[in-house]
Protein backbone atom coordinates (compact mmCIF):
# COMPACT_ATOMS: atom_id res chain seq x y z
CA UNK A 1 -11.94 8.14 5.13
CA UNK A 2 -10.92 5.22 3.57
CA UNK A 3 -12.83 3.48 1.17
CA UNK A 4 -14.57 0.34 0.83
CA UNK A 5 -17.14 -1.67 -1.01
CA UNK A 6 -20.31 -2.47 0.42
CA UNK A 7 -21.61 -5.51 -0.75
CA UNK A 8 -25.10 -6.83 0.62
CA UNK A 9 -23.62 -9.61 2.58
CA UNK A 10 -21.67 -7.24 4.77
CA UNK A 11 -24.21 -4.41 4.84
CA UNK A 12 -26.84 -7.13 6.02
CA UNK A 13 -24.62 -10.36 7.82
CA UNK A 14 -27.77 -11.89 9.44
CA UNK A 15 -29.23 -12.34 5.94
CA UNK A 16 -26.38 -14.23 4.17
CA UNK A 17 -27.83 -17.21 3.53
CA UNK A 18 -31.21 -15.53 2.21
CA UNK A 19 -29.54 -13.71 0.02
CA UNK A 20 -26.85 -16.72 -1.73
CA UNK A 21 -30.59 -18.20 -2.12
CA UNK A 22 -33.08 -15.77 -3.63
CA UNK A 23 -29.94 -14.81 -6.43
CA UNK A 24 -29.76 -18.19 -7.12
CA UNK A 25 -33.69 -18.61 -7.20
CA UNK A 26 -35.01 -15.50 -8.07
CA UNK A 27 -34.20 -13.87 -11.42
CA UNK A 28 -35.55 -10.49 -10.22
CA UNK A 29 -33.82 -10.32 -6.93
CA UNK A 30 -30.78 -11.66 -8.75
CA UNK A 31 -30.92 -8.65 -11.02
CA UNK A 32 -31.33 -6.22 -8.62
CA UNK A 33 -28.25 -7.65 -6.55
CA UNK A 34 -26.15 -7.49 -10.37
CA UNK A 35 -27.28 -3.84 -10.68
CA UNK A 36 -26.58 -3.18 -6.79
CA UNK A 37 -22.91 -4.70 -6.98
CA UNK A 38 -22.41 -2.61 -10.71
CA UNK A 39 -23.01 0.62 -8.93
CA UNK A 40 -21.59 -0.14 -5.83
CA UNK A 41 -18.32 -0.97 -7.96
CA UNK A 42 -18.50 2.09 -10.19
CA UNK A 43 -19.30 4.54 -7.14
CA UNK A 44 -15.66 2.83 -5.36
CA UNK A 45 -13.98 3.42 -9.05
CA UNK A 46 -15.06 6.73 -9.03
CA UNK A 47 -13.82 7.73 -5.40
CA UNK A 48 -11.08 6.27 -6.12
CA UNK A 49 -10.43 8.19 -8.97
CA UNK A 50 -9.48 5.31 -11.23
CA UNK A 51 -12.79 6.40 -13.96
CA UNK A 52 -13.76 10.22 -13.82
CA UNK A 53 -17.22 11.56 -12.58
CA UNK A 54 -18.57 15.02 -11.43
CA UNK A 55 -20.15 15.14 -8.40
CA UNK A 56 -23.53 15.33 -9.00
CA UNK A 57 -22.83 12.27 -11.12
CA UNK A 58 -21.46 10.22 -7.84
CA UNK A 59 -24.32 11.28 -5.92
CA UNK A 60 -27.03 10.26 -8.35
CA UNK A 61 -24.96 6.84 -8.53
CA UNK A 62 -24.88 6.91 -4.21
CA UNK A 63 -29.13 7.62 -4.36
CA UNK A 64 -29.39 4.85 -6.95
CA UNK A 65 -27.52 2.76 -4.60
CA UNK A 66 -29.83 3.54 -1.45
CA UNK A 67 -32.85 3.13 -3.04
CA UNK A 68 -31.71 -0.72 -4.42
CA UNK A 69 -30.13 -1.46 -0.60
CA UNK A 70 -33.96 -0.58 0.45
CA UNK A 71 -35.67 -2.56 -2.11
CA UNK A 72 -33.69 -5.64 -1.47
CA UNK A 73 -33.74 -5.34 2.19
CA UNK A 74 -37.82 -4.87 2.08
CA UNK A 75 -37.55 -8.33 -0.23
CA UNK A 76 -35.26 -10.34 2.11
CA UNK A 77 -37.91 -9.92 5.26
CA UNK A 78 -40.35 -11.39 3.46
């Protein structure tokens, strides 16, 4: 399987412009989006063995990731 990154924008196209404008204007959904794109970037890193991780450790990192996708996508429809 090859791998990718799965930034917001991609995971959720129809939302693009929603999401360039709450980071911009909204310091909490802008910090959830940083945290998002850290783990999403460590999690690649890891699968691609470039830093070492067990893999409990990835998973934990993958749940982390879910569970920030949800939140933002539950703050973009409103």
């Amino acid at each position: 399987m090859p791998l990718s990154h799965h930034p917001l924008v991609k995971e959720f196209p129809e939302y693009q412009e929603k999401i360039r404008k709450l980071q911009a204007e909204d310091s909490h959904f802008a910090g959830l989006m940083e945290r998002y794109e850290m783990l999403d970037d460590e999690i690649y890193r890891i699968e691609a063995n470039e830093i070492p991780a067990d893999d409990l450790h990835l998973e934990e990192l993958k749940k982390e990731r879910v569970h920030l996708k949800d939140t933002l996508y539950q703050l973009l429809k409103h």
